[in-house]
PDB file of N, CA and C in Angstrom:
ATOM      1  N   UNK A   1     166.930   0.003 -36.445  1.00  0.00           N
ATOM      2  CA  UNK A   1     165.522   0.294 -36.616  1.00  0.00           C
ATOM      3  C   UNK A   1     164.838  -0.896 -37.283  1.00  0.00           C
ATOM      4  N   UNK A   2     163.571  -1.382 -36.719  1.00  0.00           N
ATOM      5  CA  UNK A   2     162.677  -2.700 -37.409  1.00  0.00           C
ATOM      6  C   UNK A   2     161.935  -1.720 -38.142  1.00  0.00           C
ATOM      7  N   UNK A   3     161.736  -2.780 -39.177  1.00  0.00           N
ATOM      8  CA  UNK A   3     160.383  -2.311 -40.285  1.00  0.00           C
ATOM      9  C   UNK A   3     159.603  -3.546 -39.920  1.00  0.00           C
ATOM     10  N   UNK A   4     158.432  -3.175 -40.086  1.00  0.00           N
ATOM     11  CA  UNK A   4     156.851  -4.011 -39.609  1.00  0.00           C
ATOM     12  C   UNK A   4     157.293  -4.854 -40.977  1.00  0.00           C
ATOM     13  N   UNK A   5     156.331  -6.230 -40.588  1.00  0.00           N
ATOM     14  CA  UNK A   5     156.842  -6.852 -41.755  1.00  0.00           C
ATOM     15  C   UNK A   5     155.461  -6.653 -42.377  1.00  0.00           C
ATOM     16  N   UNK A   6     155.368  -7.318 -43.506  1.00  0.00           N
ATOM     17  CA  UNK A   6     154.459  -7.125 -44.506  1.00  0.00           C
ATOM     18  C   UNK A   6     152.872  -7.644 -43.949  1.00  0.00           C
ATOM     19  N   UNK A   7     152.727  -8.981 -43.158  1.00  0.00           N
ATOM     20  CA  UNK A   7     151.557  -9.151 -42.702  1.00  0.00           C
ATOM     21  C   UNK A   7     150.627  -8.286 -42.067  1.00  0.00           C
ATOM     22  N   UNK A   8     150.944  -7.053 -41.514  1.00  0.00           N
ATOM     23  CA  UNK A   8     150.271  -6.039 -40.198  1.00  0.00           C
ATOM     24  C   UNK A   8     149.225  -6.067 -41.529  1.00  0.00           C
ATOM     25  N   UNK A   9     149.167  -5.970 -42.616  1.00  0.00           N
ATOM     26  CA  UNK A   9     147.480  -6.265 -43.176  1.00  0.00           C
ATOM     27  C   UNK A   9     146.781  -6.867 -42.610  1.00  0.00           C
ATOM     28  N   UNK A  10     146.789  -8.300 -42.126  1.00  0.00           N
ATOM     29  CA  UNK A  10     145.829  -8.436 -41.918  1.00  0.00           C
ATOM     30  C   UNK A  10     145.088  -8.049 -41.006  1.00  0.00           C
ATOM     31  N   UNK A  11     145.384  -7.289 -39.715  1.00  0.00           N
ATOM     32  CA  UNK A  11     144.471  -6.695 -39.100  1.00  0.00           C
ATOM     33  C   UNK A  11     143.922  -5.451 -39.247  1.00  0.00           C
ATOM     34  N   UNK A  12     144.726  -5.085 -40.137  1.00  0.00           N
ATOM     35  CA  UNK A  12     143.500  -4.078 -40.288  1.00  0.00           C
ATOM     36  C   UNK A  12     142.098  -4.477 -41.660  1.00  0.00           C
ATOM     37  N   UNK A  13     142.507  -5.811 -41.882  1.00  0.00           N
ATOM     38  CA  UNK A  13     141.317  -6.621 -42.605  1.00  0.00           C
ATOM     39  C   UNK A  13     140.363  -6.565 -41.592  1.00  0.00           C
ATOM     40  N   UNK A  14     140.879  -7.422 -40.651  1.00  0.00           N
ATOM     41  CA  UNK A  14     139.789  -7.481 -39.111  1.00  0.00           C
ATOM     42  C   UNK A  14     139.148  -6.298 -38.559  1.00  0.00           C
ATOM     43  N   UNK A  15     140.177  -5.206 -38.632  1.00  0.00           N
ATOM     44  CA  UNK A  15     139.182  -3.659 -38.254  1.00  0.00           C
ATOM     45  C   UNK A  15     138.075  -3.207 -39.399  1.00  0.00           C
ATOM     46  N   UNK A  16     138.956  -3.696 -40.640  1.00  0.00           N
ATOM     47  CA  UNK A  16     138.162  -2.805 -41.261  1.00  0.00           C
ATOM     48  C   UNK A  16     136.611  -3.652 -41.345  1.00  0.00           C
ATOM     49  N   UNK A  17     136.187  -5.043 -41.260  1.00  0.00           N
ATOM     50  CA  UNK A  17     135.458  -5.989 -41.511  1.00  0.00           C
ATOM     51  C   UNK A  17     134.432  -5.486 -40.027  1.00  0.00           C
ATOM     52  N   UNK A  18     135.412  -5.329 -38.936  1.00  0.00           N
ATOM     53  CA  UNK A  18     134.552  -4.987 -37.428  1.00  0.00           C
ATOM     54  C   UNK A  18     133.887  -4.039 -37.702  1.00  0.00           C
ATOM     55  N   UNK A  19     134.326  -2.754 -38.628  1.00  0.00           N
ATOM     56  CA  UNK A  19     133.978  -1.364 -38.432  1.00  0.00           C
ATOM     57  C   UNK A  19     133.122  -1.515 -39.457  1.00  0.00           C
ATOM     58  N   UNK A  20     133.461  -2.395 -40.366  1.00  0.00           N
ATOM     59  CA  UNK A  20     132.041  -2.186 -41.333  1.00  0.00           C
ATOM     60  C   UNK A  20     130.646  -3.074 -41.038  1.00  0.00           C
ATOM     61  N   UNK A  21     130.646  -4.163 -39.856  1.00  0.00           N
ATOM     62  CA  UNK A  21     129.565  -4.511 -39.538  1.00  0.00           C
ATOM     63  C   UNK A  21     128.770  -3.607 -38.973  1.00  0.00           C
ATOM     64  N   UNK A  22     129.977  -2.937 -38.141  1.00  0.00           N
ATOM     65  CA  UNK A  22     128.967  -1.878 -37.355  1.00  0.00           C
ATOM     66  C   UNK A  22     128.146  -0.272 -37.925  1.00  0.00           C
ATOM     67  N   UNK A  23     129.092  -0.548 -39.542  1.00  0.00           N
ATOM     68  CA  UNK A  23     128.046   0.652 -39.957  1.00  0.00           C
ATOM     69  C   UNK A  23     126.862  -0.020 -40.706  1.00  0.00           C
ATOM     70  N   UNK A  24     127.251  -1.231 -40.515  1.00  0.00           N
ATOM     71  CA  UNK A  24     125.590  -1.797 -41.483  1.00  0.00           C
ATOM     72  C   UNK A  24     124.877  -1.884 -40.105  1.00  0.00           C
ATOM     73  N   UNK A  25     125.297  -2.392 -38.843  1.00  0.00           N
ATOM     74  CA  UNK A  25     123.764  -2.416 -38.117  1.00  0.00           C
ATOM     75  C   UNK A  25     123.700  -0.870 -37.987  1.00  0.00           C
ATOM     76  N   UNK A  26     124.222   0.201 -37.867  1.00  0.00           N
ATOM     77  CA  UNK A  26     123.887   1.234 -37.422  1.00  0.00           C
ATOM     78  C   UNK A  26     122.977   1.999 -38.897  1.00  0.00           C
ATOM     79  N   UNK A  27     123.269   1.570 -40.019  1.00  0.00           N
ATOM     80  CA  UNK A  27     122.529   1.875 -40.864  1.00  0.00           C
ATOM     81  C   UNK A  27     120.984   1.073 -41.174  1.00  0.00           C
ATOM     82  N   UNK A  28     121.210  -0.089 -40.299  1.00  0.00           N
ATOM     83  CA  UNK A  28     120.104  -0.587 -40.478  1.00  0.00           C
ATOM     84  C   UNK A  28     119.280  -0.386 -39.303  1.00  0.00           C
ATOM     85  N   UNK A  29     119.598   0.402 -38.073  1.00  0.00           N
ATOM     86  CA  UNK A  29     118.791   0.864 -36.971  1.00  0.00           C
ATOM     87  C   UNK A  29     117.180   1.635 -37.868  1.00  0.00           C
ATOM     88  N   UNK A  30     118.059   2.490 -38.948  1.00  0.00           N
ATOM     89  CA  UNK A  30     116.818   3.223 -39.601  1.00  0.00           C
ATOM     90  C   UNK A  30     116.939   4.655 -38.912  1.00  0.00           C
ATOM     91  N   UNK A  31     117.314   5.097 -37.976  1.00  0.00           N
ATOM     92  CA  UNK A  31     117.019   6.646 -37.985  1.00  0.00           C
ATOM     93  C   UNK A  31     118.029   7.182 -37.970  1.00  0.00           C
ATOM     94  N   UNK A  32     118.880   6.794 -39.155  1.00  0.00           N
ATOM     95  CA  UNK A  32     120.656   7.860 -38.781  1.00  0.00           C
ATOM     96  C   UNK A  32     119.676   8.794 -40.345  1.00  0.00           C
ATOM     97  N   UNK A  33     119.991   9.888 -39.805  1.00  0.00           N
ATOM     98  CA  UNK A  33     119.782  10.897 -40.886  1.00  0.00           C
ATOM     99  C   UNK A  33     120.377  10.938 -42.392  1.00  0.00           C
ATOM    100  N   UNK A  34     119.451  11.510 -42.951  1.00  0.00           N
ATOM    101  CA  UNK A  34     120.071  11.006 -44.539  1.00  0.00           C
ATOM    102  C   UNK A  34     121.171  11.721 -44.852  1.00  0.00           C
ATOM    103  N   UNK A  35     121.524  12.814 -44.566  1.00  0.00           N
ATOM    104  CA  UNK A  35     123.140  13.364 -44.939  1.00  0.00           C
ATOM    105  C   UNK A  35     124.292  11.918 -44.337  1.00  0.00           C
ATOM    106  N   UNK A  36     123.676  11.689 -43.324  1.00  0.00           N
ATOM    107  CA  UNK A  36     124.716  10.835 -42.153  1.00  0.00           C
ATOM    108  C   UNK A  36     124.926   9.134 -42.470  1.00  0.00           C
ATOM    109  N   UNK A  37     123.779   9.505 -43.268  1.00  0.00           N
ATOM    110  CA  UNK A  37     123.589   8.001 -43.912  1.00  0.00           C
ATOM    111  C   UNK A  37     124.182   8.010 -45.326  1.00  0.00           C
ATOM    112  N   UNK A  38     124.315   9.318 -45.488  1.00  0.00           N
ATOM    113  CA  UNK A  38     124.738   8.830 -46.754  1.00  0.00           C
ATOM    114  C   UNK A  38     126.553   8.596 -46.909  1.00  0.00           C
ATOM    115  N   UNK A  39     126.735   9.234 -46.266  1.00  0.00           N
ATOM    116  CA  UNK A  39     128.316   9.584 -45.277  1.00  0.00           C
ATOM    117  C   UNK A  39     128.828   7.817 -44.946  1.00  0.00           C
ATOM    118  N   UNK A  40     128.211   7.337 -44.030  1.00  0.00           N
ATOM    119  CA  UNK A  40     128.121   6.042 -43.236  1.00  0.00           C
ATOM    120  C   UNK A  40     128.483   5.111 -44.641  1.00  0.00           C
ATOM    121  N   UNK A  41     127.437   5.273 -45.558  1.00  0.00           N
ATOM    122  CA  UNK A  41     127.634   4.427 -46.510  1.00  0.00           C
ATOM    123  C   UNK A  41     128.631   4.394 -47.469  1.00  0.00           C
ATOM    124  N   UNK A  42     129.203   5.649 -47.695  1.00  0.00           N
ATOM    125  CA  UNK A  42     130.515   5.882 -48.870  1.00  0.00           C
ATOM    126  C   UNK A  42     131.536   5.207 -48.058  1.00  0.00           C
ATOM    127  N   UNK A  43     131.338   5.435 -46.545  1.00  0.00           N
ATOM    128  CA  UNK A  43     132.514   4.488 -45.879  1.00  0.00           C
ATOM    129  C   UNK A  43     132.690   3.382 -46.272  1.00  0.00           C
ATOM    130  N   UNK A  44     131.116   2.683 -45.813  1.00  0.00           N
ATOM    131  CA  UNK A  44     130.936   1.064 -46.170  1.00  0.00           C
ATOM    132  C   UNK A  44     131.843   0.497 -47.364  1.00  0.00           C
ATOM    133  N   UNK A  45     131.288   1.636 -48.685  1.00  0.00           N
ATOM    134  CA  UNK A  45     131.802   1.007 -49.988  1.00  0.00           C
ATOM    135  C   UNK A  45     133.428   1.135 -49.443  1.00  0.00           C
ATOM    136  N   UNK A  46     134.506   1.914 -49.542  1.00  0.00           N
ATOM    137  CA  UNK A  46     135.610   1.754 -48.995  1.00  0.00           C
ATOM    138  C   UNK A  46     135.756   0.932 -48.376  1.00  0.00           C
ATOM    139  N   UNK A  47     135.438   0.596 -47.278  1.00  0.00           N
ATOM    140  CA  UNK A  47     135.757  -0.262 -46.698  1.00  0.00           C
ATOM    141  C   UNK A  47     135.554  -1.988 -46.935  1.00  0.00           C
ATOM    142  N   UNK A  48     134.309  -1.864 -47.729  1.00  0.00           N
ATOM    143  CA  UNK A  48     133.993  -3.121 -48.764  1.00  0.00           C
ATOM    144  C   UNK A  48     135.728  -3.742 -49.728  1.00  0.00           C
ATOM    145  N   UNK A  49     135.449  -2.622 -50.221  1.00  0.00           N
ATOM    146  CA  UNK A  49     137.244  -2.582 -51.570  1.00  0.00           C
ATOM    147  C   UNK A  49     138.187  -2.488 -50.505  1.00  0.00           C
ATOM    148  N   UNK A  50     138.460  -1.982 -49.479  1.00  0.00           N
ATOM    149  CA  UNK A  50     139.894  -2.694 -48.625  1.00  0.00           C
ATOM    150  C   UNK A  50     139.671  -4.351 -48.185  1.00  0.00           C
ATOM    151  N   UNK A  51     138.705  -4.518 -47.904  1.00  0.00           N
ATOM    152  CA  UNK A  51     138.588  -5.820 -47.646  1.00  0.00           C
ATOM    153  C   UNK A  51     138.494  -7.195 -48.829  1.00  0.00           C
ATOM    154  N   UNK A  52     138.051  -6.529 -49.728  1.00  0.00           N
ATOM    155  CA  UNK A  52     138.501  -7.323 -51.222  1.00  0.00           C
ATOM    156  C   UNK A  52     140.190  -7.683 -51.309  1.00  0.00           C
ATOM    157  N   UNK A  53     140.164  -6.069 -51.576  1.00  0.00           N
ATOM    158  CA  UNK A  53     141.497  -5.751 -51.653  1.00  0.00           C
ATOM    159  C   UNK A  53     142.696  -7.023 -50.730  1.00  0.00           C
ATOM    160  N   UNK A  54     142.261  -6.897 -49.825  1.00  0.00           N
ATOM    161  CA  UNK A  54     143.094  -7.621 -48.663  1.00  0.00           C
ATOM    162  C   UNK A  54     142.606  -9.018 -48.882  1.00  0.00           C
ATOM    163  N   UNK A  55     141.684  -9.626 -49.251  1.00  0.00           N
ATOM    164  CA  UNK A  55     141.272 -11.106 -49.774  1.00  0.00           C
ATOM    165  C   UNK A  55     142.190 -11.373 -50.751  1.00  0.00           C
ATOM    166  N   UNK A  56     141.850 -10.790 -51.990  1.00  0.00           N
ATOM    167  CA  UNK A  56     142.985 -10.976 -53.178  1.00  0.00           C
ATOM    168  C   UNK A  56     144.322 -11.324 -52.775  1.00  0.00           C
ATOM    169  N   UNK A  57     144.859 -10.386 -52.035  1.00  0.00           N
ATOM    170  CA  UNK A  57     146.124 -10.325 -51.951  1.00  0.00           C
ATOM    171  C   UNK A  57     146.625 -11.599 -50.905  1.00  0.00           C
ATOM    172  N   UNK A  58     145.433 -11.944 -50.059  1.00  0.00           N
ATOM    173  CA  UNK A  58     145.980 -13.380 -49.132  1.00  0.00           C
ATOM    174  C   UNK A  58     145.692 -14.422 -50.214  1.00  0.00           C
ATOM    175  N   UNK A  59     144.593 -14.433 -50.943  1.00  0.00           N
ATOM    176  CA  UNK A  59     144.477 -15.178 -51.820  1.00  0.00           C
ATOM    177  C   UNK A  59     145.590 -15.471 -53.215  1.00  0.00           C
ATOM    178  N   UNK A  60     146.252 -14.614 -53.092  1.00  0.00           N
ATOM    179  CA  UNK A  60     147.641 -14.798 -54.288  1.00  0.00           C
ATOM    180  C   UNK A  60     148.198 -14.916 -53.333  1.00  0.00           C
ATOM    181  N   UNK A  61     149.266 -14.903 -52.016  1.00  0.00           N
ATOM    182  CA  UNK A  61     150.054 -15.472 -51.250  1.00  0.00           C
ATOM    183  C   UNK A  61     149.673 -17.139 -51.504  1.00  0.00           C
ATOM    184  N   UNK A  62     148.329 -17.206 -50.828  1.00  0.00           N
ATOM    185  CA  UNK A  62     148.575 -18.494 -50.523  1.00  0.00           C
ATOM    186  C   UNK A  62     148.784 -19.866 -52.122  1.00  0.00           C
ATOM    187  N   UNK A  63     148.218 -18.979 -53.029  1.00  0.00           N
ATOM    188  CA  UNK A  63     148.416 -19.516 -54.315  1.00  0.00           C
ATOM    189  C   UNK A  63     150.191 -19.794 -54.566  1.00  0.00           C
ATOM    190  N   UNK A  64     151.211 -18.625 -53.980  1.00  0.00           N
ATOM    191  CA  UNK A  64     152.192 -18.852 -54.265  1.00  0.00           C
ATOM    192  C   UNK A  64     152.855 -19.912 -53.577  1.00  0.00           C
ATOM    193  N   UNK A  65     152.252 -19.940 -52.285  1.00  0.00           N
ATOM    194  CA  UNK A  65     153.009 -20.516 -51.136  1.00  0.00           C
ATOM    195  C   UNK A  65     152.933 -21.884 -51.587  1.00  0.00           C
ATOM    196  N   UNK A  66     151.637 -22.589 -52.287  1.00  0.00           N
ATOM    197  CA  UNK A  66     151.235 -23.869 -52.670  1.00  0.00           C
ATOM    198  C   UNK A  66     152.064 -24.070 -53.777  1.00  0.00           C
ATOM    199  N   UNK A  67     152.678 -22.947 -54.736  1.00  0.00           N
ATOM    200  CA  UNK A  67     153.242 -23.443 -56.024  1.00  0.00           C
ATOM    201  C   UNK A  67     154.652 -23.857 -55.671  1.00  0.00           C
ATOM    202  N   UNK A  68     155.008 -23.138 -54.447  1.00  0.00           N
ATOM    203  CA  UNK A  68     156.333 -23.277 -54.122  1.00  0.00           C
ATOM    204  C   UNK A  68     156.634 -24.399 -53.860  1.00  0.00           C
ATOM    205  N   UNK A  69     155.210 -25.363 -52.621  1.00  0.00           N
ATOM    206  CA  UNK A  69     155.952 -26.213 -52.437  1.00  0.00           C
ATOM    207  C   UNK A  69     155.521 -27.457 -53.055  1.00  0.00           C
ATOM    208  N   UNK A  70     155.760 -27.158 -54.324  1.00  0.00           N
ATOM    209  CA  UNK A  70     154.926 -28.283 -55.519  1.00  0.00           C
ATOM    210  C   UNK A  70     153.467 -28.392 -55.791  1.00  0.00           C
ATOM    211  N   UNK A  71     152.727 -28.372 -55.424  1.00  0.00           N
ATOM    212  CA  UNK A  71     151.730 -28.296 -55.097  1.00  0.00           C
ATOM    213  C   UNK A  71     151.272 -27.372 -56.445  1.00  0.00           C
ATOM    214  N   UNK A  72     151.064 -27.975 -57.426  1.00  0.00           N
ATOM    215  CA  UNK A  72     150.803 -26.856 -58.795  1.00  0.00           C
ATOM    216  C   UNK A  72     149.238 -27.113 -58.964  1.00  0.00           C
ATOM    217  N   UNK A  73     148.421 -28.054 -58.418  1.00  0.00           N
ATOM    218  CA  UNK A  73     147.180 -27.885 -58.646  1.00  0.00           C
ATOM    219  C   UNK A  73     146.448 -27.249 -57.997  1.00  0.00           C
ATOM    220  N   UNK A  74     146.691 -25.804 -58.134  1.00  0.00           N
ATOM    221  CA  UNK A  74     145.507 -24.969 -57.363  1.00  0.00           C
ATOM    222  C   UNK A  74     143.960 -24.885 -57.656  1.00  0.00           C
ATOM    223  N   UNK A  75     143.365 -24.918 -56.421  1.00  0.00           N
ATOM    224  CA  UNK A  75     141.767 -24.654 -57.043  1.00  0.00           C
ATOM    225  C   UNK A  75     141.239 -23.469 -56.315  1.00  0.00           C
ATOM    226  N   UNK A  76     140.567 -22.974 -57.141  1.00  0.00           N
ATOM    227  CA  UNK A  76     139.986 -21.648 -56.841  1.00  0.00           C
ATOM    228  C   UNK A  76     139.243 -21.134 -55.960  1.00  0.00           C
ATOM    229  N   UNK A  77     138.804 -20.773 -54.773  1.00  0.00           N
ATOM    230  CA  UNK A  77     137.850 -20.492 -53.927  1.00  0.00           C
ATOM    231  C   UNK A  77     136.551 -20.879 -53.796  1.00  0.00           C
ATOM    232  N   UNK A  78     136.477 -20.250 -55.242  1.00  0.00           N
ATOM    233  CA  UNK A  78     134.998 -20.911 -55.777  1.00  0.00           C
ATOM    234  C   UNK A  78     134.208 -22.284 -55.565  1.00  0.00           C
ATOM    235  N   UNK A  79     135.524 -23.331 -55.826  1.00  0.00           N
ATOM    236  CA  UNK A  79     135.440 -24.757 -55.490  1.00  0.00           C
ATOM    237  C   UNK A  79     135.106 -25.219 -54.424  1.00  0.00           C
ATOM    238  N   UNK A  80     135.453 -24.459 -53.544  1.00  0.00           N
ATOM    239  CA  UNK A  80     135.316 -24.056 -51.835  1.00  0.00           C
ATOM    240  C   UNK A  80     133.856 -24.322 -51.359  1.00  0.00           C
ATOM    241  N   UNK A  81     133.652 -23.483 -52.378  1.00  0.00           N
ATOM    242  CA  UNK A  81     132.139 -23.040 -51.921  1.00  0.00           C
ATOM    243  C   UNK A  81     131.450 -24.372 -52.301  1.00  0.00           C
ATOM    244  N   UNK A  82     131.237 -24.441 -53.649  1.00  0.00           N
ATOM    245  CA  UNK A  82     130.701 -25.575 -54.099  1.00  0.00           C
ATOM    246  C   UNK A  82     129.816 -27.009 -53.247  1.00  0.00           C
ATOM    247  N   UNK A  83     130.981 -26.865 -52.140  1.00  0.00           N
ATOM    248  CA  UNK A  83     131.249 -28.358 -51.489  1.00  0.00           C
ATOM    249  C   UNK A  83     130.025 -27.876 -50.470  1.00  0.00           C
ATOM    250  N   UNK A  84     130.785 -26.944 -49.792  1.00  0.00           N
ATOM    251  CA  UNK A  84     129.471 -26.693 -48.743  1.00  0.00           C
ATOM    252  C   UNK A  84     127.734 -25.882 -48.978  1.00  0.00           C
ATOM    253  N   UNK A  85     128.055 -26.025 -50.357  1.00  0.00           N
ATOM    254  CA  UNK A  85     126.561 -25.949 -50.773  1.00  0.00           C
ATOM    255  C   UNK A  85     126.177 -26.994 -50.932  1.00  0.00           C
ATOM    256  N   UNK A  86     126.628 -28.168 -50.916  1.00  0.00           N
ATOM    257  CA  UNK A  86     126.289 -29.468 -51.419  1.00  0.00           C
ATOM    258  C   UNK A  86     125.611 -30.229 -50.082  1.00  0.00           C
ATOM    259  N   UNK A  87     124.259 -29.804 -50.893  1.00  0.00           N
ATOM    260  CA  UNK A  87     123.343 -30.751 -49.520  1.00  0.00           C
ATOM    261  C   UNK A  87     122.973 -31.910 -49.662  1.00  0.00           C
ATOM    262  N   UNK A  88     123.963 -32.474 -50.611  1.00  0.00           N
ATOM    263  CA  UNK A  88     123.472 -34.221 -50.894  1.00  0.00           C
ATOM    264  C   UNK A  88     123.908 -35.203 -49.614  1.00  0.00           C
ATOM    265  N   UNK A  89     124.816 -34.845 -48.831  1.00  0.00           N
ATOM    266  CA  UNK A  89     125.690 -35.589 -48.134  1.00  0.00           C
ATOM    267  C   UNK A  89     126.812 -35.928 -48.465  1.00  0.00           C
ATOM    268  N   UNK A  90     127.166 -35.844 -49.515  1.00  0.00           N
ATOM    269  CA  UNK A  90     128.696 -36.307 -50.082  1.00  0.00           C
ATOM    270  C   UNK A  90     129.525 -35.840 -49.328  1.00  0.00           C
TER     271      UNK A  90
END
């Protein structure tokens, strides 16, 4: 008997990210009823926190994967960003 290995997360990152675009345009159509809307949206938040959830956790893999292979200067995501906000040209 196989056991799934540990990655099958990430697609359901990808479902859950697909399924939650589609309750924001469908919430942003404007006429889903307010019980239905309000329903739609407790999903959203769930589905918001699995997708965190599932960031974090690729985000500490890949932190480990870099320590492993020497590579001890990690930088944070954040740094990431930084760069491509940078509209100087640098």
């Amino acid at each position: 008997m196989k056991t799934k290995p540990q990655t099958d997360k990430l697609p359901d990152f990808e479902n859950s990210l697909a399924e939650l675009e589609a309750l924001v345009a469908k919430l942003e159509q404007g006429d889903v009823p307010l019980e239905e809307a309000l329903k739609t949206f407790e999903r959203g938040v769930r589905l918001t926190r699995q997708c965190q959830t599932a960031m974090r956790t690729a985000q500490q893999k890949v932190e480990v994967l870099l320590t492993r292979n020497g590579d001890e200067s990690i930088e944070s995501f954040a740094n990431g960003e930084d760069d491509a906000d940078d509209t100087t040209g640098r």
